[in-house]
Protein backbone atom coordinates (compact mmCIF):
# COMPACT_ATOMS: atom_id res chain seq x y z
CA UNK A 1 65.27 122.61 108.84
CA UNK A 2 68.95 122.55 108.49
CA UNK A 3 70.52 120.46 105.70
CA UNK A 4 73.12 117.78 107.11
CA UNK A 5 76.37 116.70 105.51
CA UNK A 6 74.70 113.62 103.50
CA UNK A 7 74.32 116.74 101.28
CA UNK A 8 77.85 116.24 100.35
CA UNK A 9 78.10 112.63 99.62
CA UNK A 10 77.44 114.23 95.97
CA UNK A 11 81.63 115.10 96.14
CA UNK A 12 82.26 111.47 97.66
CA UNK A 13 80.41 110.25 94.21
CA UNK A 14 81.95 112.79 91.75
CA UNK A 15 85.86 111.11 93.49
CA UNK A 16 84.51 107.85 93.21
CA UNK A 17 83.72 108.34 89.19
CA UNK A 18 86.94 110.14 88.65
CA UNK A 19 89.15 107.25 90.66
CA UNK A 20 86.81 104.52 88.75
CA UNK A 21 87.09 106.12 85.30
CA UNK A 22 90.99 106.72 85.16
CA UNK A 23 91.68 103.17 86.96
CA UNK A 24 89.04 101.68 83.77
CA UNK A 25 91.25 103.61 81.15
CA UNK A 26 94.38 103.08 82.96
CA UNK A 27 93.31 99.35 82.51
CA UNK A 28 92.20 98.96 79.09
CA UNK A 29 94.97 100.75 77.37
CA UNK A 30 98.03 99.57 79.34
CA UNK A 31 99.59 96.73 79.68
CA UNK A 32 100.91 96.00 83.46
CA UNK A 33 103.85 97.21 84.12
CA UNK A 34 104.24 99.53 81.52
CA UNK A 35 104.68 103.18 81.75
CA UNK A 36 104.26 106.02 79.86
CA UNK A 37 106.12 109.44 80.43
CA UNK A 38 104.16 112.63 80.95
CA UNK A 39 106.85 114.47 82.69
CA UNK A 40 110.58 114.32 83.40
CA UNK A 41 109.64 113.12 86.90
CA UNK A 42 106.32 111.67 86.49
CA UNK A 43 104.81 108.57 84.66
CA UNK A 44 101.55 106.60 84.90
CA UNK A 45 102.69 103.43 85.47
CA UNK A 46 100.22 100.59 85.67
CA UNK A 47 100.47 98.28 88.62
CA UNK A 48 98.49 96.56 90.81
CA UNK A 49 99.14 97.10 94.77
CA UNK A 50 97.55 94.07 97.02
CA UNK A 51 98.84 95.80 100.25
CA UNK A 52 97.85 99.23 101.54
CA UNK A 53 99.72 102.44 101.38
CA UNK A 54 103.22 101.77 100.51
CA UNK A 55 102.75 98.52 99.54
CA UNK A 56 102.66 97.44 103.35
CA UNK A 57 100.84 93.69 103.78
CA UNK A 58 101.33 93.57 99.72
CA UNK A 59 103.40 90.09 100.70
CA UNK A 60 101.06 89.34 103.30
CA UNK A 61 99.38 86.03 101.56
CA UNK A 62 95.81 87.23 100.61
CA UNK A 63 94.51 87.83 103.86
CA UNK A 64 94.97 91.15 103.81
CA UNK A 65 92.55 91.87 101.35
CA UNK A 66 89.94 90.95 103.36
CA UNK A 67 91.09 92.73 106.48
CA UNK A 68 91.42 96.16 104.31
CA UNK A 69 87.77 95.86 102.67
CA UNK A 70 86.52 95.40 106.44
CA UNK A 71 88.53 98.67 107.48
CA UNK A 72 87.18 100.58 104.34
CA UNK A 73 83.60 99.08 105.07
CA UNK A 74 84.21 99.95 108.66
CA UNK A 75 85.39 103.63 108.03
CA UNK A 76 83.21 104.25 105.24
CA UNK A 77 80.24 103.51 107.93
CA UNK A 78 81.84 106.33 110.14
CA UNK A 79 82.39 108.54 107.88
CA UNK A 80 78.45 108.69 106.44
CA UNK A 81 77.18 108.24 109.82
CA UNK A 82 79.41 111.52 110.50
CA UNK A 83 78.55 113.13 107.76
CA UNK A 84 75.04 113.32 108.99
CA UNK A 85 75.44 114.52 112.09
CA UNK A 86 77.25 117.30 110.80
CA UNK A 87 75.49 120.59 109.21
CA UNK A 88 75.47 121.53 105.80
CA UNK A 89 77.56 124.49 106.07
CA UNK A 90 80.58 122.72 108.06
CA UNK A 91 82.19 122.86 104.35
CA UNK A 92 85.77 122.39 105.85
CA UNK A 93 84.64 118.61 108.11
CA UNK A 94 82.24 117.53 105.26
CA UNK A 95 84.43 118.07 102.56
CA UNK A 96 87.13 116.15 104.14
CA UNK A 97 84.70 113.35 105.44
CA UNK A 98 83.07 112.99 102.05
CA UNK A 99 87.13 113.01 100.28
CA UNK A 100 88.32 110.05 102.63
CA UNK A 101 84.88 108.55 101.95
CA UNK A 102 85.37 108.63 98.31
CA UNK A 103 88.70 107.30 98.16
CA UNK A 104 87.92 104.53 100.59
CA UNK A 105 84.86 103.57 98.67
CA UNK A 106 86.82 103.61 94.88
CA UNK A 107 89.81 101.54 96.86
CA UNK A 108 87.55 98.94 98.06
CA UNK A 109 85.28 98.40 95.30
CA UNK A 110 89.08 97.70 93.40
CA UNK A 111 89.70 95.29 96.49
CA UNK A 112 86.92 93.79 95.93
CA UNK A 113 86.40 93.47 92.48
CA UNK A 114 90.13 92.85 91.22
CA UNK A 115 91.17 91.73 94.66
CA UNK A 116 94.16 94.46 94.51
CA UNK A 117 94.36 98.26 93.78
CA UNK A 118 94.98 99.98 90.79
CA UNK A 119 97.66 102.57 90.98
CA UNK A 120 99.38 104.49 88.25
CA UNK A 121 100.00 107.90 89.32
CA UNK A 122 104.18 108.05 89.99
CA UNK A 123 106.64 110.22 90.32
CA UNK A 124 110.41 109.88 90.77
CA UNK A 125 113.86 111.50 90.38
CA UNK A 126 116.52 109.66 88.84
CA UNK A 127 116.92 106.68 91.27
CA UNK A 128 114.48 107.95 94.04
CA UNK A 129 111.07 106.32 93.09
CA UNK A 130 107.73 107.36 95.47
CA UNK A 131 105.51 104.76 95.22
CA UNK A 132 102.73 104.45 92.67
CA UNK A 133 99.15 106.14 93.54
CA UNK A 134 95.71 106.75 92.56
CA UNK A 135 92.94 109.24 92.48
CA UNK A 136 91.30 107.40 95.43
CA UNK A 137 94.75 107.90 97.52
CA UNK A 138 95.06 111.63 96.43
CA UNK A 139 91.06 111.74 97.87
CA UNK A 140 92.38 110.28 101.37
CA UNK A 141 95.38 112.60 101.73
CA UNK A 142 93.77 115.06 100.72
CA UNK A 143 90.84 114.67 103.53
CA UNK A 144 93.08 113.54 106.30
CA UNK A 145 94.94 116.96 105.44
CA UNK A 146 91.83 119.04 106.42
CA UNK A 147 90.98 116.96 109.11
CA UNK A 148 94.47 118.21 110.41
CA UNK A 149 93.71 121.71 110.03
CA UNK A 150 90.56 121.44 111.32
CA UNK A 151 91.98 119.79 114.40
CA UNK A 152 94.51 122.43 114.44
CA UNK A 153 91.81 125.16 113.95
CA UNK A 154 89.71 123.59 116.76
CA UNK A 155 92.63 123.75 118.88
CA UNK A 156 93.26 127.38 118.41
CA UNK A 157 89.78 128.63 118.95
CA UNK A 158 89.71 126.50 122.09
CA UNK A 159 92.83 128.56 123.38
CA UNK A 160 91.46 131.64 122.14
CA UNK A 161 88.19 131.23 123.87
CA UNK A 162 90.33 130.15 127.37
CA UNK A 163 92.48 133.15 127.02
C-alpha cells in the first residue's frame, strides 16, 4: 500500500518548532521594539503584527484576529485533507502543502495565544524598510513558491502531452 502525504506532516512539525522556538527566544530576550544588528541590512527586530502580511487589517479593531485564525483553521483543514490524498512520493506538492501548513499553524497558535504575531526577521537599506517577518512567513512563501512551479510544471507537461 502506498504511503500518502500525512507522511510529511513530520516537515509541517519540524517548521512549526523552529517558528515557535525563535518567536519564544525572540520573546524572552528582547524587549519590544528593540533591535539588534546582525548585518548592515538586516536586524531582528521584535514587534508584534495584529494584521496579516504587511501589516494589512493591523488597524482593523480586533476583529481581525478572529477572521485570520478562521482562515488559518480553514486552510490548515485543506491543506491536511490534501496532503492525504496525495502520494508519498509527490515530494514537490507535499513539501509545499506541509510548508504553508506549518507556517499557518505557528501563525495561528501566535494569534491565538498572544492575539498578534511575532515577527522579527527585517531587512532594510538605508531608508527603504521591508516589513518585519518570521519563520512561519518564510514557511508560506516558501510553499506558495512551489505551488507556482508546480502549477507551472503542470502546465507544461499538459502542452507537451497536447503537442
Amino acid at each position: 500500500m502506498e504511503k500518502s502525504g500525512l507522511i510529511w506532516l513530520w516537515f509541517s512539525l519540524l517548521l512549526l518548532a523552529a517558528d515557535m522556538l525563535t518567536k519564544y527566544v525572540v520573546m524572552n530576550t528582547m524587549q519590544l521594539g528593540e533591535s539588534i544588528e546582525i548585518l548592515p541590512v538586516f536586524n531582528f527586530t521584535y514587534m508584534h503584527n495584529y494584521g496579516a502580511a504587511f501589516s494589512f487589517l493591523s488597524e482593523a479593531g480586533g476583529w481581525q484576529r478572529w477572521f485570520l485564525s478562521i482562515i488559518a483553521v480553514t486552510v490548515s483543514v485543506l491543506l491536511t485533507y490534501w496532503l492525504k490524498k496525495l502520494r508519498a512520493d509527490q515530494w514537490q506538492l507535499c513539501a509545499a502543502y506541509a510548508m504553508v501548513l506549518g507556517g499557518a499553524i505557528g501563525n495561528l497558535l501566535d494569534r491565538l495565544i498572544h492575539g498578534y504575531v511575532v515577527d522579527f526577521i527585517h531587512f532594510y537599506y538605508q531608508q527603504w524598510h521591508y516589513p518585519a517577518f518570521n519563520i512561519a512567513d518564510i514557511a508560506i512563501v516558501c510553499g506558495a513558491g512551489l505551488l507556482i512551479l508546480d502549477a507551472f510544471r503542470s502546465n507544461n507537461d499538459k502542452q507537451e502531452t497536447n503537442a
